[in-house]
Protein backbone atom coordinates (compact mmCIF):
# COMPACT_ATOMS: atom_id res chain seq x y z
CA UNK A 1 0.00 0.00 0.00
CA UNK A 2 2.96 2.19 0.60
CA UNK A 3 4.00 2.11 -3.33
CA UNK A 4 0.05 3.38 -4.27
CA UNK A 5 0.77 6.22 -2.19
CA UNK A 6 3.85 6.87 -3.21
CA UNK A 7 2.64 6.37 -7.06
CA UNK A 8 -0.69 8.13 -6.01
CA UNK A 9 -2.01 4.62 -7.78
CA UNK A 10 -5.28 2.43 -6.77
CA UNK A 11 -3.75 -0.45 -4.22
CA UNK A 12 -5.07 -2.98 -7.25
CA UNK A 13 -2.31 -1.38 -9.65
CA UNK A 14 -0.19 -1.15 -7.13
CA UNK A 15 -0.25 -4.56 -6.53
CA UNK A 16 -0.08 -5.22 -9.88
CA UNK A 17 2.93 -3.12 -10.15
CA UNK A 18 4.82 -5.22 -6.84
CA UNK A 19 3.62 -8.85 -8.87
CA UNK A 20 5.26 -7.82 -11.36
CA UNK A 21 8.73 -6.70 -10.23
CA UNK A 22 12.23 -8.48 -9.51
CA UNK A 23 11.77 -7.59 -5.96
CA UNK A 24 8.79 -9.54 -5.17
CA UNK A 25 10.21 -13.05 -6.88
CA UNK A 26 13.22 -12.06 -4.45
CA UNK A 27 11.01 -11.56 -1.28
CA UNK A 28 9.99 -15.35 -1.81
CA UNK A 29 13.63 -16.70 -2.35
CA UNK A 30 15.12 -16.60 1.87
CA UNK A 31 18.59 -16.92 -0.39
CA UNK A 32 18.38 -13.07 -0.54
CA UNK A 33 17.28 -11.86 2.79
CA UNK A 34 14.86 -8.97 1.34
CA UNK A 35 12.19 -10.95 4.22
CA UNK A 36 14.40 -8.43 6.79
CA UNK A 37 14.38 -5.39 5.19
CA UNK A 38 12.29 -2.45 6.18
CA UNK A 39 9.22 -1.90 4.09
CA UNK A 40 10.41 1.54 3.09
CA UNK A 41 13.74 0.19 1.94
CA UNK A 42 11.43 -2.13 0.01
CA UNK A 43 9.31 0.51 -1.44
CA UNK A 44 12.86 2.45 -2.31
CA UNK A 45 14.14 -1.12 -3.99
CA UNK A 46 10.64 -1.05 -6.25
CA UNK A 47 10.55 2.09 -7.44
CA UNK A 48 13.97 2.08 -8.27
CA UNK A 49 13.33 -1.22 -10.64
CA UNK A 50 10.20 0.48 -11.96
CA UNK A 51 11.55 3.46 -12.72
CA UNK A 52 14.29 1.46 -15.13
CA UNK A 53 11.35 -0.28 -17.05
């Protein structure tokens, strides 16, 4: 929800935004640790990939 604010987005495209990215696949691999990071590092990691699309 933070990246639909941040986007000023509805939470569905948001989501569909998050599905969509590098990030996310990462989140569900423990290999790269993303599960400890602080959402807003997380929302910084996103809209950094997004923004190179």
């Amino acid at each position: 929800m933070l990246l639909a604010k941040a986007m000023h987005i509805s939470d569905e495209q948001a989501l569909g935004y998050f599905y969509s990215t590098k990030t996310f696949k990462q989140l569900n691999d423990p290999k790269y640790g993303l599960q400890l990071m602080s959402d807003e590092y997380l929302l910084e990691d996103i809209q950094k990939e997004l923004s190179l699309r």
